[in-house]
PDB file of N, CA and C in Angstrom:
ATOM      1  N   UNK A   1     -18.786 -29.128  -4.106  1.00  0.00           N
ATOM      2  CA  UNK A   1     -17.528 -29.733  -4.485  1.00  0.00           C
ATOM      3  C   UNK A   1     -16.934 -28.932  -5.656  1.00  0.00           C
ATOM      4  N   UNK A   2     -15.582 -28.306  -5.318  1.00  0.00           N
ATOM      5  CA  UNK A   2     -15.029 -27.707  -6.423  1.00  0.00           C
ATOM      6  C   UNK A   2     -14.223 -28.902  -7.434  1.00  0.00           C
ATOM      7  N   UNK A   3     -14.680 -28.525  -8.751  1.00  0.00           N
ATOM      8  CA  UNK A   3     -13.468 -29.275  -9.592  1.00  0.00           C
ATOM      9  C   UNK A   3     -12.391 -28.916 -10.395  1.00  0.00           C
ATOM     10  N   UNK A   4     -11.135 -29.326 -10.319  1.00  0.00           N
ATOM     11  CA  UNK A   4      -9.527 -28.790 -11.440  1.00  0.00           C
ATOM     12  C   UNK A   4     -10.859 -28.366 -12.456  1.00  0.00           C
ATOM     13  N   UNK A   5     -10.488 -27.222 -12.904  1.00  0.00           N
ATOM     14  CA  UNK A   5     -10.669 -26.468 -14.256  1.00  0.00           C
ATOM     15  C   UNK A   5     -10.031 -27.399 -15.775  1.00  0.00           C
ATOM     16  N   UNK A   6      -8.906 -28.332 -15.552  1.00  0.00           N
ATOM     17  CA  UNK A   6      -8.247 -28.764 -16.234  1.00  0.00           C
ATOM     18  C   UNK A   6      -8.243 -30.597 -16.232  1.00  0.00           C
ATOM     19  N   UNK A   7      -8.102 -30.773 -15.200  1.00  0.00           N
ATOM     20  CA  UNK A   7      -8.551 -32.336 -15.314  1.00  0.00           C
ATOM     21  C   UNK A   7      -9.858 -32.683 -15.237  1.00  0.00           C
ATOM     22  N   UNK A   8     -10.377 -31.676 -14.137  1.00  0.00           N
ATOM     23  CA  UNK A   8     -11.820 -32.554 -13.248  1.00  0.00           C
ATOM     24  C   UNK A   8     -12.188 -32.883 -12.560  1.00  0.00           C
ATOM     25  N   UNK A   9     -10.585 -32.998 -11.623  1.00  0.00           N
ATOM     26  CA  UNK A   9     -10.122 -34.083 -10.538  1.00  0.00           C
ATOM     27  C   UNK A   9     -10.666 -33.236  -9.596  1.00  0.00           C
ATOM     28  N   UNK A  10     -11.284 -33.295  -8.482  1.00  0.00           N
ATOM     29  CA  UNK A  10     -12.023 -33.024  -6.752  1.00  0.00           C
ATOM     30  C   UNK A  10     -10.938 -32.241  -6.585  1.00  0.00           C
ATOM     31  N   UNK A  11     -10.969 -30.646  -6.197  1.00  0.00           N
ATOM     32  CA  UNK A  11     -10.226 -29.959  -5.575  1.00  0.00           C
ATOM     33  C   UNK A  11      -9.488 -30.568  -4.302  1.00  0.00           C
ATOM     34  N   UNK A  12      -9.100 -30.263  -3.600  1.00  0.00           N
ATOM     35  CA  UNK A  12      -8.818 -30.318  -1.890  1.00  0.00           C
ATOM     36  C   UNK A  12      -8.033 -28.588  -1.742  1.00  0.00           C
ATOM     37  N   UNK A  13      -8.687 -28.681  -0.037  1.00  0.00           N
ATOM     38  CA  UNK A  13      -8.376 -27.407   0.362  1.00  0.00           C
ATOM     39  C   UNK A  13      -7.202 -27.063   1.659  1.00  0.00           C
ATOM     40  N   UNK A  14      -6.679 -26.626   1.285  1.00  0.00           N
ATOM     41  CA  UNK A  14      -5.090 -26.629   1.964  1.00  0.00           C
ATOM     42  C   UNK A  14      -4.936 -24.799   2.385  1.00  0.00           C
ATOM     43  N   UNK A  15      -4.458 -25.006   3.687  1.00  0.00           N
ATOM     44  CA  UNK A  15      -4.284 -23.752   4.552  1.00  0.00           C
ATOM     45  C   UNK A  15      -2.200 -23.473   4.333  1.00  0.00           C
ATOM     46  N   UNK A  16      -2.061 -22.272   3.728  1.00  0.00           N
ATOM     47  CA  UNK A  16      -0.824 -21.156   3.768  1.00  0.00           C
ATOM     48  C   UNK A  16      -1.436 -20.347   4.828  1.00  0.00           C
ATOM     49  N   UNK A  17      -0.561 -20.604   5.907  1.00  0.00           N
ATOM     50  CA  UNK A  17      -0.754 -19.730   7.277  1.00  0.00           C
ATOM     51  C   UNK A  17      -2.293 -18.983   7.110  1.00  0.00           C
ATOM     52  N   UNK A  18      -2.582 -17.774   7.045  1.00  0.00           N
ATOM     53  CA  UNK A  18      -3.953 -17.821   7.111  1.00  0.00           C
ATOM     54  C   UNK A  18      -5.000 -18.002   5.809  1.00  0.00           C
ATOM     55  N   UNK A  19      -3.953 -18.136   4.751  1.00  0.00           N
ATOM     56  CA  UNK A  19      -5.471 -18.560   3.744  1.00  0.00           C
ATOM     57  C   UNK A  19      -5.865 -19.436   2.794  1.00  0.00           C
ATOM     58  N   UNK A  20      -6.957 -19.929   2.552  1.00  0.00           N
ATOM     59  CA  UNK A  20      -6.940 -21.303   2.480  1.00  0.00           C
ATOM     60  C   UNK A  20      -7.541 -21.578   0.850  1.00  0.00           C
ATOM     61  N   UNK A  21      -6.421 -22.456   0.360  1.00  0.00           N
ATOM     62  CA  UNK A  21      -6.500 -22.268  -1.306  1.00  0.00           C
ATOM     63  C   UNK A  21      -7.116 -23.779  -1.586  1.00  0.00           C
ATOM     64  N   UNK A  22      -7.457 -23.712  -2.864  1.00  0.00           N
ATOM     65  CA  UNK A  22      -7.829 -25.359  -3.332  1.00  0.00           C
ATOM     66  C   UNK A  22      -6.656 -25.727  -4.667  1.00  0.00           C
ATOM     67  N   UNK A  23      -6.152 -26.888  -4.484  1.00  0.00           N
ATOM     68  CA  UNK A  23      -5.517 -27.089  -5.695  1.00  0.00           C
ATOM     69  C   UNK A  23      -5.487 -28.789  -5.607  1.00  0.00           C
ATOM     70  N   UNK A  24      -5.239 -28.973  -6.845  1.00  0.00           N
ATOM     71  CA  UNK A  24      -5.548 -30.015  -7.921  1.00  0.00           C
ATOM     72  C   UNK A  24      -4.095 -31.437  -7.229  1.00  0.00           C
ATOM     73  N   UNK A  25      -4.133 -32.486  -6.847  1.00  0.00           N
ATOM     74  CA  UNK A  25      -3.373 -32.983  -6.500  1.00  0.00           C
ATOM     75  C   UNK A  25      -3.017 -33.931  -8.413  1.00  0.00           C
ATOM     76  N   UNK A  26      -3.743 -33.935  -9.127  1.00  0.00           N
ATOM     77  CA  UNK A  26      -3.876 -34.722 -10.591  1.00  0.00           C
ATOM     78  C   UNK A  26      -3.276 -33.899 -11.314  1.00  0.00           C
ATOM     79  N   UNK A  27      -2.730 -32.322 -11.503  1.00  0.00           N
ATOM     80  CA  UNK A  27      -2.475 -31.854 -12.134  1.00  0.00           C
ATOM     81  C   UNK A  27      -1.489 -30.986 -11.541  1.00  0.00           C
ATOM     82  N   UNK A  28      -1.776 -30.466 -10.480  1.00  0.00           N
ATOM     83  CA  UNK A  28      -0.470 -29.591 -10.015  1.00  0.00           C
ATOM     84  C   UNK A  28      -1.073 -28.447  -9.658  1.00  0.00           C
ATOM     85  N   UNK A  29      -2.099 -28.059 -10.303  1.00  0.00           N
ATOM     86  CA  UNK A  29      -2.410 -26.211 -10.711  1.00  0.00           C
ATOM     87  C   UNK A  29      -3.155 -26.027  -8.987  1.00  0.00           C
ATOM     88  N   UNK A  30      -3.262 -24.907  -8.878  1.00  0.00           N
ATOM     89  CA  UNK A  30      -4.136 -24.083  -7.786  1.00  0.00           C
ATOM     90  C   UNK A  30      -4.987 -23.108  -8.345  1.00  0.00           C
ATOM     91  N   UNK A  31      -5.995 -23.085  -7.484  1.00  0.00           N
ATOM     92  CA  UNK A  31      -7.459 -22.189  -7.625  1.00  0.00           C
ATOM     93  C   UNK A  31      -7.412 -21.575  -6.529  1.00  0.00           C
ATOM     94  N   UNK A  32      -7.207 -19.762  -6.494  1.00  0.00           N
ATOM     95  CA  UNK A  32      -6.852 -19.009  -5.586  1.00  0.00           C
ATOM     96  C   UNK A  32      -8.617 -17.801  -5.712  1.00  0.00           C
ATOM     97  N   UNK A  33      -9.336 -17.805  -4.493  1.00  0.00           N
ATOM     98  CA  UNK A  33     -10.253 -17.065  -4.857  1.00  0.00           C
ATOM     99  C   UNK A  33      -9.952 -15.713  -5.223  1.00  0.00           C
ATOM    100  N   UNK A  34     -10.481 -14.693  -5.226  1.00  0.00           N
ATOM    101  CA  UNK A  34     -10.506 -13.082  -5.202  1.00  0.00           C
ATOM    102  C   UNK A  34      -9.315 -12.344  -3.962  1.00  0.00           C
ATOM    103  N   UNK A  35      -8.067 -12.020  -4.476  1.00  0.00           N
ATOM    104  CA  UNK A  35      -7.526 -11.527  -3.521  1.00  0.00           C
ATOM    105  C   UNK A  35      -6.156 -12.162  -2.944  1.00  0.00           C
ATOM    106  N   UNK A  36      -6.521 -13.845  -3.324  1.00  0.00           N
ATOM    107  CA  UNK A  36      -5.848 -14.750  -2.774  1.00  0.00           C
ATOM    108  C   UNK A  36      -4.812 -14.861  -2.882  1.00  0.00           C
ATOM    109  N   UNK A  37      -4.277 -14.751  -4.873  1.00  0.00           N
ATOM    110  CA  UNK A  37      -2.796 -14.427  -4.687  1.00  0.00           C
ATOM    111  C   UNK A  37      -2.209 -13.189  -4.365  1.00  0.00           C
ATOM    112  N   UNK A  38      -2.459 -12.516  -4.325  1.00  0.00           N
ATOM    113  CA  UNK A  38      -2.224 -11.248  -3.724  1.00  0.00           C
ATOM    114  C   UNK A  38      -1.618 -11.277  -2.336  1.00  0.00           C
ATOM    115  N   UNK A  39      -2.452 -12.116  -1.315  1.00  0.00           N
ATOM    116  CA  UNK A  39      -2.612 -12.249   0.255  1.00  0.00           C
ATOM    117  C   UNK A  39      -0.898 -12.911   0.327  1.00  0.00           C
ATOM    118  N   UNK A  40      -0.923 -14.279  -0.785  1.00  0.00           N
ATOM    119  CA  UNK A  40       0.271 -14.999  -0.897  1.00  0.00           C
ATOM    120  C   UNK A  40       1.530 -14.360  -1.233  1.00  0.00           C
ATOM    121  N   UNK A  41       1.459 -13.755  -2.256  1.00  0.00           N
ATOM    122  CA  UNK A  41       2.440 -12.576  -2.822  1.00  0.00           C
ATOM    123  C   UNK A  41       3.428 -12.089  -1.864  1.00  0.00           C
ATOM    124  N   UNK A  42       2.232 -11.007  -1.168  1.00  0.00           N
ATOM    125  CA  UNK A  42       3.156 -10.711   0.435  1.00  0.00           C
ATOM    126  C   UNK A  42       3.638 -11.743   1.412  1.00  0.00           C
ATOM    127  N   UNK A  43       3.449 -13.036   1.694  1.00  0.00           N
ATOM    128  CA  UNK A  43       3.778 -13.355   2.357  1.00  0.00           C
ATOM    129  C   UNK A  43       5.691 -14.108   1.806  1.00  0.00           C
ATOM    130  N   UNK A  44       6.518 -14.039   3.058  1.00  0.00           N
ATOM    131  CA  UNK A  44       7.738 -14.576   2.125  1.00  0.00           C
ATOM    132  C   UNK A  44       7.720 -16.473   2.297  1.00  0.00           C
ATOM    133  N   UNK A  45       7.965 -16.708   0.480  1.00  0.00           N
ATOM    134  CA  UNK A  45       7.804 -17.934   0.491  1.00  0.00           C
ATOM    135  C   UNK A  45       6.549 -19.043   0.413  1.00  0.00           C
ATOM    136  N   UNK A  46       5.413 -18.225   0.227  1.00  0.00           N
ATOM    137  CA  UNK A  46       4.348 -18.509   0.570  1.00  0.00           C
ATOM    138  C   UNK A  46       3.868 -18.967  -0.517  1.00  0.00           C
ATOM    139  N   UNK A  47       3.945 -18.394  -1.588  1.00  0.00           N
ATOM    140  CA  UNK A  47       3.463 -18.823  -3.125  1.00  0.00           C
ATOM    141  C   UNK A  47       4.261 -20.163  -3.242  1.00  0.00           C
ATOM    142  N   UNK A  48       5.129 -20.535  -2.907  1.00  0.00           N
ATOM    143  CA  UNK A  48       6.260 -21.247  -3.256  1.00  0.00           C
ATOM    144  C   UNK A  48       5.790 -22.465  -2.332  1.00  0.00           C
ATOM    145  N   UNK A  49       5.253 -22.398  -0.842  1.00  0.00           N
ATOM    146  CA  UNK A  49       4.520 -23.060  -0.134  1.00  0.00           C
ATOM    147  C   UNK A  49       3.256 -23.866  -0.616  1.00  0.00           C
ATOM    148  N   UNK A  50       2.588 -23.166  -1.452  1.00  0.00           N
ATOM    149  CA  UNK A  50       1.313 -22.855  -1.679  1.00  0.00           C
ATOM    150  C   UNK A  50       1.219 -24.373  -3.197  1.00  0.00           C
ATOM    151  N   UNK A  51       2.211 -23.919  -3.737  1.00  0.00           N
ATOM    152  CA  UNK A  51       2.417 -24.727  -4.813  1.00  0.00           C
ATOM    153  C   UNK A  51       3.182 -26.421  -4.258  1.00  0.00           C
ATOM    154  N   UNK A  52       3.935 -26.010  -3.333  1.00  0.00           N
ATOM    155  CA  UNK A  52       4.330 -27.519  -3.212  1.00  0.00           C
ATOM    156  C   UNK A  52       3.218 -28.834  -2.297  1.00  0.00           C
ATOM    157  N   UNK A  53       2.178 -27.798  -1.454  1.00  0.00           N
ATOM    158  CA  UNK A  53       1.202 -28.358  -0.867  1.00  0.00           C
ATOM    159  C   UNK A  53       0.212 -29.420  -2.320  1.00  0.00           C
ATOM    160  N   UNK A  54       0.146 -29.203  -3.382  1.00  0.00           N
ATOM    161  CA  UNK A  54      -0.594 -29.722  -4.476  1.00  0.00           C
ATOM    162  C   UNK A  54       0.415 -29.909  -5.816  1.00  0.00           C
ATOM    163  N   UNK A  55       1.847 -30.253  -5.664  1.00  0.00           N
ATOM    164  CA  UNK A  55       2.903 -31.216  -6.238  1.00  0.00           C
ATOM    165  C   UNK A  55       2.272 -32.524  -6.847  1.00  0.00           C
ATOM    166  N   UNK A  56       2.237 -32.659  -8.127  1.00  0.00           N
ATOM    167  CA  UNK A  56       1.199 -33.711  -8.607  1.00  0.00           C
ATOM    168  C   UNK A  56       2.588 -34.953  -8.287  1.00  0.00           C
ATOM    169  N   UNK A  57       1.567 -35.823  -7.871  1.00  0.00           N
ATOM    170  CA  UNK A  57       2.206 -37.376  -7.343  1.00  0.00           C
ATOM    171  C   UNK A  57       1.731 -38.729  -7.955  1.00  0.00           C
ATOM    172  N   UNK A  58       1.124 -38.430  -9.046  1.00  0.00           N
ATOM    173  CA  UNK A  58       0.427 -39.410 -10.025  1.00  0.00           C
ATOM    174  C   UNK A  58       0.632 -38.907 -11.329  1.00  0.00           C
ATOM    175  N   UNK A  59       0.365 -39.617 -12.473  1.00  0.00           N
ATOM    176  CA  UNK A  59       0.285 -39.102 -13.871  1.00  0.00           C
ATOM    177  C   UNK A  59      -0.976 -37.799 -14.031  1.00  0.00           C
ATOM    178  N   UNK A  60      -0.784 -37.086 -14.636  1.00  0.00           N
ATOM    179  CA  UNK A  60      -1.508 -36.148 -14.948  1.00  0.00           C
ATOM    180  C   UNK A  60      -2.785 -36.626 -15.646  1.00  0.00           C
ATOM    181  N   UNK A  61      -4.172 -36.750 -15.393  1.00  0.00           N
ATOM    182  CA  UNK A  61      -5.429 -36.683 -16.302  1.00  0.00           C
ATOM    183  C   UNK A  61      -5.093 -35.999 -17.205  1.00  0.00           C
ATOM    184  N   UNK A  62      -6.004 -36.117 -17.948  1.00  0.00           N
ATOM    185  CA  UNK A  62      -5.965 -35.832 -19.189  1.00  0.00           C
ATOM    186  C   UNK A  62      -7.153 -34.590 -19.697  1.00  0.00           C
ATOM    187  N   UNK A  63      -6.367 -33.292 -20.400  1.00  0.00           N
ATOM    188  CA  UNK A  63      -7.278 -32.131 -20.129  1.00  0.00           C
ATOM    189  C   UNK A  63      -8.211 -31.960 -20.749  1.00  0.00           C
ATOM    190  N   UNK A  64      -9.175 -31.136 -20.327  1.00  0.00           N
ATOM    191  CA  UNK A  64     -10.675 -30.986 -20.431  1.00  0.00           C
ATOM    192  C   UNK A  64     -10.327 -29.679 -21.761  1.00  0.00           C
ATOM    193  N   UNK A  65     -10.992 -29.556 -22.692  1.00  0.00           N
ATOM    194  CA  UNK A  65     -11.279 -28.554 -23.982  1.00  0.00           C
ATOM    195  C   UNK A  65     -11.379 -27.675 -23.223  1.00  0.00           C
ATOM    196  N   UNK A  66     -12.395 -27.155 -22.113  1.00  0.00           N
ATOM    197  CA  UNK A  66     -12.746 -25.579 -22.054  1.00  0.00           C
ATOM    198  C   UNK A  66     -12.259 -25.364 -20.233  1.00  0.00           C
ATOM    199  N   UNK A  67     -12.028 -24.741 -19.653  1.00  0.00           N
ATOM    200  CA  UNK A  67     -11.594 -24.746 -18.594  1.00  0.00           C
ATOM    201  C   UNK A  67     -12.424 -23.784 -18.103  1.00  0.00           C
ATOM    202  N   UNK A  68     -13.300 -24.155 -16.487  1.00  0.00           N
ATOM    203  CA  UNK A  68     -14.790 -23.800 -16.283  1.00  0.00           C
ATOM    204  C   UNK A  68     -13.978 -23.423 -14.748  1.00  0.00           C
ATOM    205  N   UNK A  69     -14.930 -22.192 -14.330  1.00  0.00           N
ATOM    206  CA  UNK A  69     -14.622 -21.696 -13.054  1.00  0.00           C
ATOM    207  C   UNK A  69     -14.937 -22.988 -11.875  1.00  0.00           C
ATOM    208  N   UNK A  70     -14.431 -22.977 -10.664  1.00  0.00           N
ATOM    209  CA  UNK A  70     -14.386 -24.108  -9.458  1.00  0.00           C
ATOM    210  C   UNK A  70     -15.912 -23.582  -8.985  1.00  0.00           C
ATOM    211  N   UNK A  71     -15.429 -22.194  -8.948  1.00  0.00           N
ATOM    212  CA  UNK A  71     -16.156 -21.533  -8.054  1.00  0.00           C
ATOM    213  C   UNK A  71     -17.508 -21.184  -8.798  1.00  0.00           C
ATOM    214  N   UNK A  72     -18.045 -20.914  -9.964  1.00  0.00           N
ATOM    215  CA  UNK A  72     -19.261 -20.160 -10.159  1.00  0.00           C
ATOM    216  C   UNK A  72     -19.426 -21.120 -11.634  1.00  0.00           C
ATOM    217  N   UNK A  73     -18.597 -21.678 -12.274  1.00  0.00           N
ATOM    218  CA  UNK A  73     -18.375 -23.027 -13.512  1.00  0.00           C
ATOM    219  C   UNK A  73     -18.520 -21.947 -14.588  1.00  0.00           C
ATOM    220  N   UNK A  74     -18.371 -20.618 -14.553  1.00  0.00           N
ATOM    221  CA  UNK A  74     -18.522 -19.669 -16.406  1.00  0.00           C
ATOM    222  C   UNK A  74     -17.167 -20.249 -16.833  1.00  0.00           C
ATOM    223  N   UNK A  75     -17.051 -19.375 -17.962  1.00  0.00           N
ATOM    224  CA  UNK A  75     -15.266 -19.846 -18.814  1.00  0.00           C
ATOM    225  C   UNK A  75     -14.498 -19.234 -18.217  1.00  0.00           C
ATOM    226  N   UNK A  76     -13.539 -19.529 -18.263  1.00  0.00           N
ATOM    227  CA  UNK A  76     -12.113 -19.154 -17.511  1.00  0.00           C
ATOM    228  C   UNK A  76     -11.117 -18.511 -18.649  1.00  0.00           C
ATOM    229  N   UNK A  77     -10.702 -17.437 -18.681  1.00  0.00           N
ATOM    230  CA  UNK A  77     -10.139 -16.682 -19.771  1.00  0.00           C
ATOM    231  C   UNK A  77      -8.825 -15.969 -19.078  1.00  0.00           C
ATOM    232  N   UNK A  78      -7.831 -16.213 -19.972  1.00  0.00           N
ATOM    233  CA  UNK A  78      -6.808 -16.673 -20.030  1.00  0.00           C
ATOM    234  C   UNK A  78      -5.663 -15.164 -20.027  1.00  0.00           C
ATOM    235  N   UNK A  79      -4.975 -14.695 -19.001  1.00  0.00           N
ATOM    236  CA  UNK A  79      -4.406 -13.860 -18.722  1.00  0.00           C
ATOM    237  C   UNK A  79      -2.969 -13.330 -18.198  1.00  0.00           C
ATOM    238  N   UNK A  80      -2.026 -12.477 -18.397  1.00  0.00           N
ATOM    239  CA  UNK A  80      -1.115 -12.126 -18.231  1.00  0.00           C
ATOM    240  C   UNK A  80      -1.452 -10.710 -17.514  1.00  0.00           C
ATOM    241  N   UNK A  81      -0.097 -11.007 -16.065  1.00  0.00           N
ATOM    242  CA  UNK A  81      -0.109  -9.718 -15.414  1.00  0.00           C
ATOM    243  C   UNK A  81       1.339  -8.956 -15.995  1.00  0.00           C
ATOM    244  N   UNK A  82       1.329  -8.053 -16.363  1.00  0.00           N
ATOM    245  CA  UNK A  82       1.999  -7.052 -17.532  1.00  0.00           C
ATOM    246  C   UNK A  82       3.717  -7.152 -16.840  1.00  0.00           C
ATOM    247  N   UNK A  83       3.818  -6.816 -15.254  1.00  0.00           N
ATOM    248  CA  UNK A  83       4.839  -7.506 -14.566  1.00  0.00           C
ATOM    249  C   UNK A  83       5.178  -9.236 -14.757  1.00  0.00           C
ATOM    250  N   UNK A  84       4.478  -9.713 -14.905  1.00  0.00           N
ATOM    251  CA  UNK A  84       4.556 -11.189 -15.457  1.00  0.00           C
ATOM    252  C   UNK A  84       4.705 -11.986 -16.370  1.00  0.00           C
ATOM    253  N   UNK A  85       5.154 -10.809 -17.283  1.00  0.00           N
ATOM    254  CA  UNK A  85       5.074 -11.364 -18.692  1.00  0.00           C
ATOM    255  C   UNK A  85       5.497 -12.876 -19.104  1.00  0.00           C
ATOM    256  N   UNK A  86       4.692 -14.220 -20.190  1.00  0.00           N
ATOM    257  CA  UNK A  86       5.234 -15.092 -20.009  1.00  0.00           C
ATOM    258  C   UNK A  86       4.748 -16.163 -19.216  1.00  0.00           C
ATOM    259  N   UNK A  87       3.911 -15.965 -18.283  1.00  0.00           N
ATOM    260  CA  UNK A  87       2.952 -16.392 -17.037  1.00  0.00           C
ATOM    261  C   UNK A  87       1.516 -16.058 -17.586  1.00  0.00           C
ATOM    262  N   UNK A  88       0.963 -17.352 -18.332  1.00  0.00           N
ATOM    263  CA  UNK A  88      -0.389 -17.142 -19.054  1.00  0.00           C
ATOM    264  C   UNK A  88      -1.207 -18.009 -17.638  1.00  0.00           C
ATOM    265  N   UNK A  89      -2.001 -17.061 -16.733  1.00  0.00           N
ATOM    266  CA  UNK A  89      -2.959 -17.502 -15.736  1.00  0.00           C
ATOM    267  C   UNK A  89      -4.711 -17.171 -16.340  1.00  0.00           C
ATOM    268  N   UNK A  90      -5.119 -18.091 -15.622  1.00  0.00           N
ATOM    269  CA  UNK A  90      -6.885 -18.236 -16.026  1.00  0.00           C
ATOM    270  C   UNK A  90      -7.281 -17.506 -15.403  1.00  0.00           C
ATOM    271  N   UNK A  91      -8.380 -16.650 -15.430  1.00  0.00           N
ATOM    272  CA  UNK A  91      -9.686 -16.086 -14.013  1.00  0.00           C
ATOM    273  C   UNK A  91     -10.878 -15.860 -14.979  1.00  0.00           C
ATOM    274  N   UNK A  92     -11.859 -16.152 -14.063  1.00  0.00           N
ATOM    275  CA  UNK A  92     -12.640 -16.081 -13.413  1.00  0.00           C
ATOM    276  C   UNK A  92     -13.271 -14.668 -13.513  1.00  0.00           C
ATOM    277  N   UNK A  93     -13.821 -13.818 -14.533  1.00  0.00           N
ATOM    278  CA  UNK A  93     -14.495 -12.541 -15.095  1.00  0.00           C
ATOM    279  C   UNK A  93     -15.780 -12.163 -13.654  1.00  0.00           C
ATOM    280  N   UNK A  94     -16.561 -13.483 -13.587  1.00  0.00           N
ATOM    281  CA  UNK A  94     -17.579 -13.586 -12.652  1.00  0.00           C
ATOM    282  C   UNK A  94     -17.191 -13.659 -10.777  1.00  0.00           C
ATOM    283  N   UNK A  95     -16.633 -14.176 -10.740  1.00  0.00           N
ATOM    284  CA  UNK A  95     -16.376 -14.237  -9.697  1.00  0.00           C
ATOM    285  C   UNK A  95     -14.556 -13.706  -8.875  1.00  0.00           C
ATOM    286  N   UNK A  96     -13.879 -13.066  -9.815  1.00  0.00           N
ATOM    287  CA  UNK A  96     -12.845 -12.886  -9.485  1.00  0.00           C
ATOM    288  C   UNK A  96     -11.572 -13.913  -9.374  1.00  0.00           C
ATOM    289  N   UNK A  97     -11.894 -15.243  -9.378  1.00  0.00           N
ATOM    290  CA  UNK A  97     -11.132 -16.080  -9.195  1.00  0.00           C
ATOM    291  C   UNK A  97      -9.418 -16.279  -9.849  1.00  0.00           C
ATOM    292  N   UNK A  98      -8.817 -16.984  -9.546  1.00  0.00           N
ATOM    293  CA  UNK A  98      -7.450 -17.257 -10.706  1.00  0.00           C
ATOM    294  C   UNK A  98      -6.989 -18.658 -10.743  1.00  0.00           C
ATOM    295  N   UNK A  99      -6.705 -19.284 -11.576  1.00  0.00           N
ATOM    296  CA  UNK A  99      -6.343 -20.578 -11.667  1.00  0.00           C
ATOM    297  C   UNK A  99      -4.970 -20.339 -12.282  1.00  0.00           C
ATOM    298  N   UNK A 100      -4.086 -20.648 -11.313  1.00  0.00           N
ATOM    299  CA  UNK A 100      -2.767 -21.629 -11.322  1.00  0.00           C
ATOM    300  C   UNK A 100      -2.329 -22.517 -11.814  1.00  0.00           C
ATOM    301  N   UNK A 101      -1.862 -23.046 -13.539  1.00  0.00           N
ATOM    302  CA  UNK A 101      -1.047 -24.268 -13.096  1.00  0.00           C
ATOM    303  C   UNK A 101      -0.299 -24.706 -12.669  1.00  0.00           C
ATOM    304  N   UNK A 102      -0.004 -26.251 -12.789  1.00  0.00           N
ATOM    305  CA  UNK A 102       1.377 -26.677 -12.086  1.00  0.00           C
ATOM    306  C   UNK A 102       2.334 -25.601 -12.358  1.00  0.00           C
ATOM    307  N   UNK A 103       3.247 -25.572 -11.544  1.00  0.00           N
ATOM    308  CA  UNK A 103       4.154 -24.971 -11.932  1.00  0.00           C
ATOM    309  C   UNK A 103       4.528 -23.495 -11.941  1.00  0.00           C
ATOM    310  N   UNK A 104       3.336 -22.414 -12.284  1.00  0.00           N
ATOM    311  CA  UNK A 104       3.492 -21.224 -12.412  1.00  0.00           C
ATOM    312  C   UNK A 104       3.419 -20.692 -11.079  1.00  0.00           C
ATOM    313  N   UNK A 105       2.953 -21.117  -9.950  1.00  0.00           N
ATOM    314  CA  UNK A 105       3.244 -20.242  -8.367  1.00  0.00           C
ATOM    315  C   UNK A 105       4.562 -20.537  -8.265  1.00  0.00           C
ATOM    316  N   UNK A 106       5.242 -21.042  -8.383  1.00  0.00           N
ATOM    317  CA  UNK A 106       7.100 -21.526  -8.627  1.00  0.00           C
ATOM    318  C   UNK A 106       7.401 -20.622  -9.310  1.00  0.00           C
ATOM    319  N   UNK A 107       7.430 -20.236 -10.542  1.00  0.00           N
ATOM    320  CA  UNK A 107       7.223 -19.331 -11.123  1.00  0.00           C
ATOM    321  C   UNK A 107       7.615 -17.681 -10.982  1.00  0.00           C
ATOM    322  N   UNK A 108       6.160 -17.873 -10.604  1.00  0.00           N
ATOM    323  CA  UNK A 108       5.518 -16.099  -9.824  1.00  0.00           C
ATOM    324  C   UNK A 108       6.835 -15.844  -8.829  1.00  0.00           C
ATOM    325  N   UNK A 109       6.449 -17.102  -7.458  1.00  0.00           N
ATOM    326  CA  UNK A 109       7.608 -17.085  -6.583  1.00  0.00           C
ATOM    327  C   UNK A 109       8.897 -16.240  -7.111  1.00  0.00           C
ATOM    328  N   UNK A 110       9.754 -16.882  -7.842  1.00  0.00           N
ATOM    329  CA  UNK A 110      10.889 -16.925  -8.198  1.00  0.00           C
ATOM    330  C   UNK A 110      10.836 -15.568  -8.981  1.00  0.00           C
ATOM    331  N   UNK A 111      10.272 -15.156  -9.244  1.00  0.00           N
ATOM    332  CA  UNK A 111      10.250 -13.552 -10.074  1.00  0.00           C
ATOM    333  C   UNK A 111      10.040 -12.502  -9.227  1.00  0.00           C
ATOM    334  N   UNK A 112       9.273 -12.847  -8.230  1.00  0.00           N
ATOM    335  CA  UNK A 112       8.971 -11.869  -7.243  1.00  0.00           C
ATOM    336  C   UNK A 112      10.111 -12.085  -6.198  1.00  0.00           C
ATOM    337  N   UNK A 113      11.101 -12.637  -6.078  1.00  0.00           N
ATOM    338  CA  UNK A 113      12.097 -13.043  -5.001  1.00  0.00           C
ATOM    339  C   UNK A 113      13.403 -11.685  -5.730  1.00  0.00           C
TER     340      UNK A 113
END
């Protein structure tokens, strides 16, 4: 069982045409493995897809101090892609991963459009 990096809350796993992401229905954010946003990137609209599939529909939990990988639980350290400036995303050192919050695949989307 993967958990939000940020609430806690039980991932769920949701398919963008072929690839299949986990994100947080309590918080908004997405957990994209190794590659994943990338795969999304190219596709048109897809990031933008990707984010409205895990649209938080309840009050937000309340966040956790350290924010722990889904996938392998090390720390999650906190990053900007140099094209992205402004867009502070988490990964995953160990396992490649990236964590999404609410909001920033909207974001990405809209910059890359």
């Amino acid at each position: 069982m993967r958990l939000c990096p940020v609430c806690r809350t039980e991932l769920r796993r949701e398919r963008v045409r072929e690839t299949a992401i986990d994100g947080c229905a309590g918080c908004g954010g997405v957990w994209l493995d190794k590659a994943e946003l990338q795969s999304l990137a190219n596709g048109q609209m897809d990031l933008w897809i990707a984010a409205r599939k895990f649209s938080r529909k309840t009050p937000a939990a309340p966040a956790v101090a350290e924010r722990l990988c889904p996938s392998c639980g090390i720390r999650l350290e906190p990053f900007e892609y140099a094209s992205l400036s402004g867009i502070e995303l988490d990964r995953c050192i160990g396992c490649g991963g990236i964590w999404a919050d609410g909001g920033e695949l909207e974001e990405i989307d809209r910059r890359l459009a």
